[in-house]
Protein backbone atom coordinates (compact mmCIF):
# COMPACT_ATOMS: atom_id res chain seq x y z
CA UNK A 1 -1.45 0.88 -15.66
CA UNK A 2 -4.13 1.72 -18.08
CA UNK A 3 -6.08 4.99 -17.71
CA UNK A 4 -9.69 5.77 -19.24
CA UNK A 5 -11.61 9.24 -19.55
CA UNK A 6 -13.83 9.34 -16.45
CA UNK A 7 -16.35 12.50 -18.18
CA UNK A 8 -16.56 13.56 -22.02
CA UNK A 9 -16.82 16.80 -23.50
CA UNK A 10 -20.28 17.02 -22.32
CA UNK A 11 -19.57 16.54 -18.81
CA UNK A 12 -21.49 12.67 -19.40
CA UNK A 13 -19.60 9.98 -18.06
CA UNK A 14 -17.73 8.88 -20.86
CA UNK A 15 -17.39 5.08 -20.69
CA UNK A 16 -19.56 2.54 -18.75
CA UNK A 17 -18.77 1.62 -14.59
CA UNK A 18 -16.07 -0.86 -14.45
CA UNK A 19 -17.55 -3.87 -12.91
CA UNK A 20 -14.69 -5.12 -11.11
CA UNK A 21 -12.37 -2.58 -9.33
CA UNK A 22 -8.39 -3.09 -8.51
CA UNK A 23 -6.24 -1.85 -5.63
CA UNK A 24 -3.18 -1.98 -3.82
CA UNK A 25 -1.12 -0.60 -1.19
CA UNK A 26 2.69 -2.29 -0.70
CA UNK A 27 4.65 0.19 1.55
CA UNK A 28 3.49 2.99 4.33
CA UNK A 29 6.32 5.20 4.88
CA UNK A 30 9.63 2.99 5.89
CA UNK A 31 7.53 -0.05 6.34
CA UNK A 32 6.04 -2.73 4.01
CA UNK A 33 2.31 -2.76 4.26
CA UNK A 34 1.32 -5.15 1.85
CA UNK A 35 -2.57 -5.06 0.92
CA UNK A 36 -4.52 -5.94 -1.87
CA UNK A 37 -8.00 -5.68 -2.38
CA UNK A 38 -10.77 -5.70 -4.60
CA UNK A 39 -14.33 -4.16 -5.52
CA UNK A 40 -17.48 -4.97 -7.10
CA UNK A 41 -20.88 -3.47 -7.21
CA UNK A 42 -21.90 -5.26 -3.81
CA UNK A 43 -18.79 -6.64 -2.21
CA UNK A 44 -14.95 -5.39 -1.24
CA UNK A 45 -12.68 -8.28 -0.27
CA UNK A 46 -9.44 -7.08 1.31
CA UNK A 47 -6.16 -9.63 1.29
CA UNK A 48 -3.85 -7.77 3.99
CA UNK A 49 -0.56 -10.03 4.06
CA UNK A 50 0.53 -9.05 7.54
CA UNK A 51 -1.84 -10.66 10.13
CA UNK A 52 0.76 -10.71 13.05
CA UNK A 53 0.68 -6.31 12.55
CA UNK A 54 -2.05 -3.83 13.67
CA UNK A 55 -3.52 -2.46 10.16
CA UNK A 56 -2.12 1.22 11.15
CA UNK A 57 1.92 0.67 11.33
CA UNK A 58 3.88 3.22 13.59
CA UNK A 59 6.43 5.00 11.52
CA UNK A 60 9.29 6.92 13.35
CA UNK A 61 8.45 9.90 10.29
CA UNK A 62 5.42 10.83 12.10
CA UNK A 63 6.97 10.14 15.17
CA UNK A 64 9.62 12.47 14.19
CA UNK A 65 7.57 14.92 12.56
CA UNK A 66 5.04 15.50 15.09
CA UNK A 67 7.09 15.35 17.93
CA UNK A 68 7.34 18.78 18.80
CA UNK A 69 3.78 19.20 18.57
CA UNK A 70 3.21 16.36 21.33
CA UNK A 71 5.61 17.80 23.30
CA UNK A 72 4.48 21.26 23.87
CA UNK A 73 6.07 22.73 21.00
CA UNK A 74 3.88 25.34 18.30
CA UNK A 75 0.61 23.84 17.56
CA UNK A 76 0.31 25.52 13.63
CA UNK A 77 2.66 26.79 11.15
CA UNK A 78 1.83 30.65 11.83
CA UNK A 79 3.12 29.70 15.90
CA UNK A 80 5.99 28.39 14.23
CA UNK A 81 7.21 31.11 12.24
CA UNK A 82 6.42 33.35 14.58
CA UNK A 83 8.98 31.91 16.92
């Protein structure tokens, strides 16, 4: 992974727009998500390597973690501590 200055000193951007743009995404949560995609000035091509799953996975840690909220259960954290 190689990193560049985005601003110098100045506050000026420091290096000219890339003209091609990388990115990736390989797990969400518990489950592999495997993505790729990338970007130029006028066009994004996504590669998603799962075409037999919806794009947004279910993951039992949301599941789990917002449980008690569809449920019935506090609705913010200052319900919750006040409990």
């Amino acid at each position: 992974m190689y990193a560049q200055l985005l601003f110098d000193m100045r506050g000026q951007p420091a290096v000219p727009p890339r003209r091609l743009v990388f990115g990736h995404r390989d797990r969400m949560d518990e489950q592999e998500d495997t993505i790729r995609t990338m970007r130029d000035e006028r066009f994004r091509y996504i590669r998603y390597y799962h075409p037999d799953r919806p794009l947004c996975n279910t993951s039992s840690t949301s599941s789990a973690s917002y449980g008690s909220l569809m449920q019935g259960g506090p609705s913010s954290i200052s319900q919750a501590r006040n409990r």
